[in-house]
PDB file of N, CA and C in Angstrom:
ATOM      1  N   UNK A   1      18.706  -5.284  20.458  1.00  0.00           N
ATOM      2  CA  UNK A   1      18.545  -4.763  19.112  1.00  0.00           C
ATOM      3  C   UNK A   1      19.923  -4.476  18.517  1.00  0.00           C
ATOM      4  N   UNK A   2      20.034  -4.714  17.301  1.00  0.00           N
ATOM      5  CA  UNK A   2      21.170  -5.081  16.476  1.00  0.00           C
ATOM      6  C   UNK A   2      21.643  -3.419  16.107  1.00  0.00           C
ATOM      7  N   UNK A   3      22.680  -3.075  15.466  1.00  0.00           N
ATOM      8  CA  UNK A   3      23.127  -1.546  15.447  1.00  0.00           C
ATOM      9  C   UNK A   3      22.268  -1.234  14.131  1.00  0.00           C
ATOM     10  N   UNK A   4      22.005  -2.224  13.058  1.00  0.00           N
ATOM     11  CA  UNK A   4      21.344  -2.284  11.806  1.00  0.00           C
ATOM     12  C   UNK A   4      20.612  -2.004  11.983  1.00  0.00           C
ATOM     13  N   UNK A   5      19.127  -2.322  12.699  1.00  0.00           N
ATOM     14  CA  UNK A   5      18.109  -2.481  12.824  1.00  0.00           C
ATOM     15  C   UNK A   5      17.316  -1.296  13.164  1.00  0.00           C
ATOM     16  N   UNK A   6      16.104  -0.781  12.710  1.00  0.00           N
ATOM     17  CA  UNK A   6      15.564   0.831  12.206  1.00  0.00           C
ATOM     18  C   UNK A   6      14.397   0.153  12.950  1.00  0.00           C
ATOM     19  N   UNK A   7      14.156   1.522  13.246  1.00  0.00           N
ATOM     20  CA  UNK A   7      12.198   1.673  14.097  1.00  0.00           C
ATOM     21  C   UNK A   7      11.845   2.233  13.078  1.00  0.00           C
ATOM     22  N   UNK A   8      10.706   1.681  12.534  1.00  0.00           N
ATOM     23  CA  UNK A   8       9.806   2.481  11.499  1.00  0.00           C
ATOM     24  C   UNK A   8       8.743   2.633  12.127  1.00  0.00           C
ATOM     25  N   UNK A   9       7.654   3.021  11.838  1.00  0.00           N
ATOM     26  CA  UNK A   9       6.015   3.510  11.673  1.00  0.00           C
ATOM     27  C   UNK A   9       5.956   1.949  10.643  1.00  0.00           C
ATOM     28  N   UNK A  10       4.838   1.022  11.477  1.00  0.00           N
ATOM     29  CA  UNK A  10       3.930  -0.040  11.176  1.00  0.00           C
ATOM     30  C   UNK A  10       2.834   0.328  10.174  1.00  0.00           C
ATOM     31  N   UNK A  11       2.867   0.517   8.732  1.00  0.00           N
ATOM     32  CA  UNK A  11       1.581   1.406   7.856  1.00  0.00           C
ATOM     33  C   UNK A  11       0.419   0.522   8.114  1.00  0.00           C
ATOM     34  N   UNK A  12       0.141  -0.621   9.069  1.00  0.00           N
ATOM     35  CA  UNK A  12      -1.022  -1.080   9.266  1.00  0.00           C
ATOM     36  C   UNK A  12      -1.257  -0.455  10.688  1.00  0.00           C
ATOM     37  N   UNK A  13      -0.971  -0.103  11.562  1.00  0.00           N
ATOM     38  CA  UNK A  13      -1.393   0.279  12.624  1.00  0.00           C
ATOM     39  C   UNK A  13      -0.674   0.830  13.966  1.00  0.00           C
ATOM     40  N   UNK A  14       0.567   1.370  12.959  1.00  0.00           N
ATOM     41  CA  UNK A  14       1.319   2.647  13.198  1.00  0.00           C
ATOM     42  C   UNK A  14       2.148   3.097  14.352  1.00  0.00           C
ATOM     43  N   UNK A  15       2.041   1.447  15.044  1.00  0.00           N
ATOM     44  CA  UNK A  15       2.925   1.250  16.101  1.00  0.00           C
ATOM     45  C   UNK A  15       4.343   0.954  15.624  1.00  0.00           C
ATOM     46  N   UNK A  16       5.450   0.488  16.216  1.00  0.00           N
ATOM     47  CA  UNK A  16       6.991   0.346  16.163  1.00  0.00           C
ATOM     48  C   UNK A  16       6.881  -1.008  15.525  1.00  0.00           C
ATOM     49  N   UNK A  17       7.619  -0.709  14.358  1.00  0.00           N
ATOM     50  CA  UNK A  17       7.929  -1.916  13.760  1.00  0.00           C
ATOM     51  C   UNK A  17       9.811  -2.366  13.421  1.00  0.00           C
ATOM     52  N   UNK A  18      10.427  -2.993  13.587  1.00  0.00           N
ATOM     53  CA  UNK A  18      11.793  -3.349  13.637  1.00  0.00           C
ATOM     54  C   UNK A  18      11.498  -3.505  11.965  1.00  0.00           C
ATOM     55  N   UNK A  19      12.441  -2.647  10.921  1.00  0.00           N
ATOM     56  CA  UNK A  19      12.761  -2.690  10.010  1.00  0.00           C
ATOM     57  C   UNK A  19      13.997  -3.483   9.644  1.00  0.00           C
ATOM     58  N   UNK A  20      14.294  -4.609   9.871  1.00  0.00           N
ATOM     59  CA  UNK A  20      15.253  -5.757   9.769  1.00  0.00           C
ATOM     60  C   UNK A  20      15.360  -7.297   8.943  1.00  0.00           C
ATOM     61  N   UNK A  21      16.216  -7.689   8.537  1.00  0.00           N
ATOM     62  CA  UNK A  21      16.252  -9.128   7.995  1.00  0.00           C
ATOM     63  C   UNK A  21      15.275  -9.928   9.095  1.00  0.00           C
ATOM     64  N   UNK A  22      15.453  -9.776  10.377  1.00  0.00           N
ATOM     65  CA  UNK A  22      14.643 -10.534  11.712  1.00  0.00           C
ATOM     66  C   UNK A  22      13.242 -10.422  11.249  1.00  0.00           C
ATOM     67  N   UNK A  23      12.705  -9.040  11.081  1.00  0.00           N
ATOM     68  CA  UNK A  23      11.317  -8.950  11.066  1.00  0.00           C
ATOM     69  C   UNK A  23      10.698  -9.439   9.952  1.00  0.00           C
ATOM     70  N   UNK A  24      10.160 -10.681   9.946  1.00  0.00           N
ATOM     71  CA  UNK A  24       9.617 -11.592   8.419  1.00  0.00           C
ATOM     72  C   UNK A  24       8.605 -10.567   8.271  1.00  0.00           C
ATOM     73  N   UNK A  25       7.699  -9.876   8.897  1.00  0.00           N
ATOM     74  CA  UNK A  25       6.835  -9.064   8.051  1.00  0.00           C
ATOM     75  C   UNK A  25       6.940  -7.588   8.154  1.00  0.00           C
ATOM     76  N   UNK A  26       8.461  -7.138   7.796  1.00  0.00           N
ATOM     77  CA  UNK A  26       8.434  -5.744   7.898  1.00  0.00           C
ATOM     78  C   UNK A  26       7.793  -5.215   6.472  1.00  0.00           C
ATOM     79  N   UNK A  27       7.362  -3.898   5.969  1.00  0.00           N
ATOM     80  CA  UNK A  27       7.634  -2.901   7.092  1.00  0.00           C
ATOM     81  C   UNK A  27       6.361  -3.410   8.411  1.00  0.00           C
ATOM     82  N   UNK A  28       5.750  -4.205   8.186  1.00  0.00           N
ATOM     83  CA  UNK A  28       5.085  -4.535   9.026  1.00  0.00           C
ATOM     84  C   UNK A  28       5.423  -4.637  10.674  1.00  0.00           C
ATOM     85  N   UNK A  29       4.321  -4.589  11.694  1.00  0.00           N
ATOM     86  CA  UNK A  29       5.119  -5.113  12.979  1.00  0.00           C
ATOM     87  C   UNK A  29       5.077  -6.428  12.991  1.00  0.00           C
ATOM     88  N   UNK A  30       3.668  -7.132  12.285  1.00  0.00           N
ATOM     89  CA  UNK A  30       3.147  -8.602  12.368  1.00  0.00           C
ATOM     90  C   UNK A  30       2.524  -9.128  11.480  1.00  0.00           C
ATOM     91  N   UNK A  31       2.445 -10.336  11.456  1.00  0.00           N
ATOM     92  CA  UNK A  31       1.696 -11.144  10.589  1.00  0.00           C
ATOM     93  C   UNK A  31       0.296 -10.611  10.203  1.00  0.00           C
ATOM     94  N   UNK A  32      -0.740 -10.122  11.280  1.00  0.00           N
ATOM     95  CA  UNK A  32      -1.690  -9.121  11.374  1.00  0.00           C
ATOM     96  C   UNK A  32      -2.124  -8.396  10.330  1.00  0.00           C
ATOM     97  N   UNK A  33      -1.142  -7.373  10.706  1.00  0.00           N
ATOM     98  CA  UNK A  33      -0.944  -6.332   9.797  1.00  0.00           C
ATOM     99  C   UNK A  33      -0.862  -6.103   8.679  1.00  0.00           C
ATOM    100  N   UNK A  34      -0.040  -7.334   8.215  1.00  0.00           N
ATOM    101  CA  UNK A  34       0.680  -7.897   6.985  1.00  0.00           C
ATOM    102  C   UNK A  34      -0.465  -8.310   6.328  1.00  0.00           C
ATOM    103  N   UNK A  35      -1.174  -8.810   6.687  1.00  0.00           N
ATOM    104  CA  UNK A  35      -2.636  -9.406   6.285  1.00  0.00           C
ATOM    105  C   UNK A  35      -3.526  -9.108   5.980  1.00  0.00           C
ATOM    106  N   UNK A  36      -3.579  -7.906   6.752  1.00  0.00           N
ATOM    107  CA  UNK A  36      -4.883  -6.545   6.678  1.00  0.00           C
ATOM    108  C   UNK A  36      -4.886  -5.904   5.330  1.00  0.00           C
ATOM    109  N   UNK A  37      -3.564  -5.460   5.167  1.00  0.00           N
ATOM    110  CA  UNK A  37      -2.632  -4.654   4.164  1.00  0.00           C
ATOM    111  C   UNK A  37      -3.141  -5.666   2.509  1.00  0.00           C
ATOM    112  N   UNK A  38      -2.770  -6.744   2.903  1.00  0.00           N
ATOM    113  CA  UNK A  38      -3.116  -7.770   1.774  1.00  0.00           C
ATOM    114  C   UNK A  38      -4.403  -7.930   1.247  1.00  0.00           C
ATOM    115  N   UNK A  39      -5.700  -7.837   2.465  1.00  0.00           N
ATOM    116  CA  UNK A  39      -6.862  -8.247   2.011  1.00  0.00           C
ATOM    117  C   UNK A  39      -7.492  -6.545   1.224  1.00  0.00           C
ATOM    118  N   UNK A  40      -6.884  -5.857   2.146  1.00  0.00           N
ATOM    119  CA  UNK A  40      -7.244  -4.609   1.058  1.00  0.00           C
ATOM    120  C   UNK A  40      -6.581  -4.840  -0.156  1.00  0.00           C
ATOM    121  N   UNK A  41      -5.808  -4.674  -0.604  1.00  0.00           N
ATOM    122  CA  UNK A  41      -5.467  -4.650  -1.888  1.00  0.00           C
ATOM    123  C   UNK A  41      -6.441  -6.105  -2.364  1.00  0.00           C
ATOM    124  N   UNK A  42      -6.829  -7.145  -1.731  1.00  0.00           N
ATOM    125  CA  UNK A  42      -7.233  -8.239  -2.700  1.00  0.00           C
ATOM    126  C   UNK A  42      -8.493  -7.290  -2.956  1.00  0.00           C
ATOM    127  N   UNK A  43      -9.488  -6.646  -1.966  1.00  0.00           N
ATOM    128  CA  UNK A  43     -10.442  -6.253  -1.623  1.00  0.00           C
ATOM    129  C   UNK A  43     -10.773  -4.679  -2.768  1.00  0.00           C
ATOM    130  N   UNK A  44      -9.728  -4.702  -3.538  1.00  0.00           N
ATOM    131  CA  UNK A  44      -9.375  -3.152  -4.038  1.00  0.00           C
ATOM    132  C   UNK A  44      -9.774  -1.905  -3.482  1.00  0.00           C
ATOM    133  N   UNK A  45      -9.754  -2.131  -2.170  1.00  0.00           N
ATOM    134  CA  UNK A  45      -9.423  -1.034  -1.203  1.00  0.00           C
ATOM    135  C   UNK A  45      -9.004  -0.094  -1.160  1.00  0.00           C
ATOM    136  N   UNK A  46      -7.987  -0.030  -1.964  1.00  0.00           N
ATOM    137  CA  UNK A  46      -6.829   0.693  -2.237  1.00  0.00           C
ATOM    138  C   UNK A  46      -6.814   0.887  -3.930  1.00  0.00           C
ATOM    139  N   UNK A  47      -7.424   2.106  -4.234  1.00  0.00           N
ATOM    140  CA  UNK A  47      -7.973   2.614  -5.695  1.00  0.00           C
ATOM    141  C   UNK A  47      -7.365   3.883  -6.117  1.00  0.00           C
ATOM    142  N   UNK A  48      -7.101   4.373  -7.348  1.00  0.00           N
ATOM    143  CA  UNK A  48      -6.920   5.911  -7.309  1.00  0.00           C
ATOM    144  C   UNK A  48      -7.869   6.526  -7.889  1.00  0.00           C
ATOM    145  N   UNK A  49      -8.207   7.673  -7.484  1.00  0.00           N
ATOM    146  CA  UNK A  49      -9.408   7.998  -7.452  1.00  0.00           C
ATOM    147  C   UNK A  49      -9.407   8.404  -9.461  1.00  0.00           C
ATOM    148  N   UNK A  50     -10.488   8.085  -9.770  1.00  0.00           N
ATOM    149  CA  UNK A  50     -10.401   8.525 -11.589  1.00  0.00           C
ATOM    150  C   UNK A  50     -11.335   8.778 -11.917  1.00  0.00           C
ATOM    151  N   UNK A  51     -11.460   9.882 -12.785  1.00  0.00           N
ATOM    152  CA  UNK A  51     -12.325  11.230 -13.386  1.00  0.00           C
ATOM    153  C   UNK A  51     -13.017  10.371 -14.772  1.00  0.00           C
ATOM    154  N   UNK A  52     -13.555   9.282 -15.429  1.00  0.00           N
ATOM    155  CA  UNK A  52     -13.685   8.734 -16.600  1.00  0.00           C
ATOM    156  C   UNK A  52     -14.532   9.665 -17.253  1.00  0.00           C
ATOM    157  N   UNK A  53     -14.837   9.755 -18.510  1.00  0.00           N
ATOM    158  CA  UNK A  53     -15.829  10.420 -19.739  1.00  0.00           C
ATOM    159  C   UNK A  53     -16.466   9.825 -19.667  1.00  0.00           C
ATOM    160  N   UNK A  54     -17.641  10.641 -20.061  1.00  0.00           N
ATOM    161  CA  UNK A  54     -18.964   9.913 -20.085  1.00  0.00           C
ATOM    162  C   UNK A  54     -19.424   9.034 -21.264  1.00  0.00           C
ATOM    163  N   UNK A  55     -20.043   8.396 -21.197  1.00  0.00           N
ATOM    164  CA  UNK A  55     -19.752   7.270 -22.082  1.00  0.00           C
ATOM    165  C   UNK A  55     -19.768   7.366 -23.666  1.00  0.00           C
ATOM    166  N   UNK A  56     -20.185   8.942 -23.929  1.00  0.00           N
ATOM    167  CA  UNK A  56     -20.760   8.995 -25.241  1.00  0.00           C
ATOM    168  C   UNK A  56     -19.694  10.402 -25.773  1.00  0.00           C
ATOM    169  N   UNK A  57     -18.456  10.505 -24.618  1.00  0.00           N
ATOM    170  CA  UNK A  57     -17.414  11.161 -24.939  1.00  0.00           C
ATOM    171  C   UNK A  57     -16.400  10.649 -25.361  1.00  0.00           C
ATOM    172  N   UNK A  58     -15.510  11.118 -26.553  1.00  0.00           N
ATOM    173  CA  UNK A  58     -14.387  10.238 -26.826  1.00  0.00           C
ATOM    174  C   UNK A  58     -13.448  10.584 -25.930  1.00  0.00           C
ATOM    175  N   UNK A  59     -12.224   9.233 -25.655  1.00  0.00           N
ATOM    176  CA  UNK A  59     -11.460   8.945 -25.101  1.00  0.00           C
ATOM    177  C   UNK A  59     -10.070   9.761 -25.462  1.00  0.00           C
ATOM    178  N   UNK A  60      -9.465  10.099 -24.540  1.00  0.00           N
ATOM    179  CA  UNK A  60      -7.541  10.150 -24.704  1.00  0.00           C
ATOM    180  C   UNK A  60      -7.530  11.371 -25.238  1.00  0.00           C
ATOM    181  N   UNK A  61      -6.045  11.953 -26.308  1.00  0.00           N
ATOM    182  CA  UNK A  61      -5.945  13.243 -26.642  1.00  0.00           C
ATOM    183  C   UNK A  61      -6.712  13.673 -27.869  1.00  0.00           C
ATOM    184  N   UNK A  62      -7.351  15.063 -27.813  1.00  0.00           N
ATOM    185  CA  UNK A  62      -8.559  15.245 -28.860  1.00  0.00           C
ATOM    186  C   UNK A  62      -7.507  15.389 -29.968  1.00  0.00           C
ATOM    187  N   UNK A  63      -6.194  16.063 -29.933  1.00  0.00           N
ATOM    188  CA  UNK A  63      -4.987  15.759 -31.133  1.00  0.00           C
ATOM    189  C   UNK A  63      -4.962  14.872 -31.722  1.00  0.00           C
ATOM    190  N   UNK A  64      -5.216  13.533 -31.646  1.00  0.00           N
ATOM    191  CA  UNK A  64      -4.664  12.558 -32.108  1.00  0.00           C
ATOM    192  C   UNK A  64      -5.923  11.689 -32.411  1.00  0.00           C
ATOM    193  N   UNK A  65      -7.511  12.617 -32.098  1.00  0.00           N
ATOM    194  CA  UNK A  65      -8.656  12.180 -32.841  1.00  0.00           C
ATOM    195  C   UNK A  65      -9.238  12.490 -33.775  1.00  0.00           C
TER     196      UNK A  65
END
């Protein structure tokens, strides 16, 4: 291992991942991972959670309605 080269936390499955030019799928450890990470987001997996009005409430700031 190179003096550059960082151990991170793998955010797919939180094992040691080499944070380096070497590692084609950092922060990943692997291709795997890298993949998993991807199909969630295709999958919208990965959402923030949101409070909407009900449908017969108006929208945005009541100031500026």
């Amino acid at each position: 291992m190179a003096a550059t080269e960082k151990i991170v936390r793998c955010p797919g499955c939180g094992g040691d991942s080499v944070f380096a030019p070497t590692n084609l799928y950092r922060p990943f450890c692997s291709e795997r991972c890298k993949n998993l990470d991807l199909g969630a987001w295709a999958s919208e997996a990965f959402r923030v959670p949101t409070e909407a009005p009900p449908e017969d409430m108006p929208f945005g700031d009541p100031k500026l309605q």
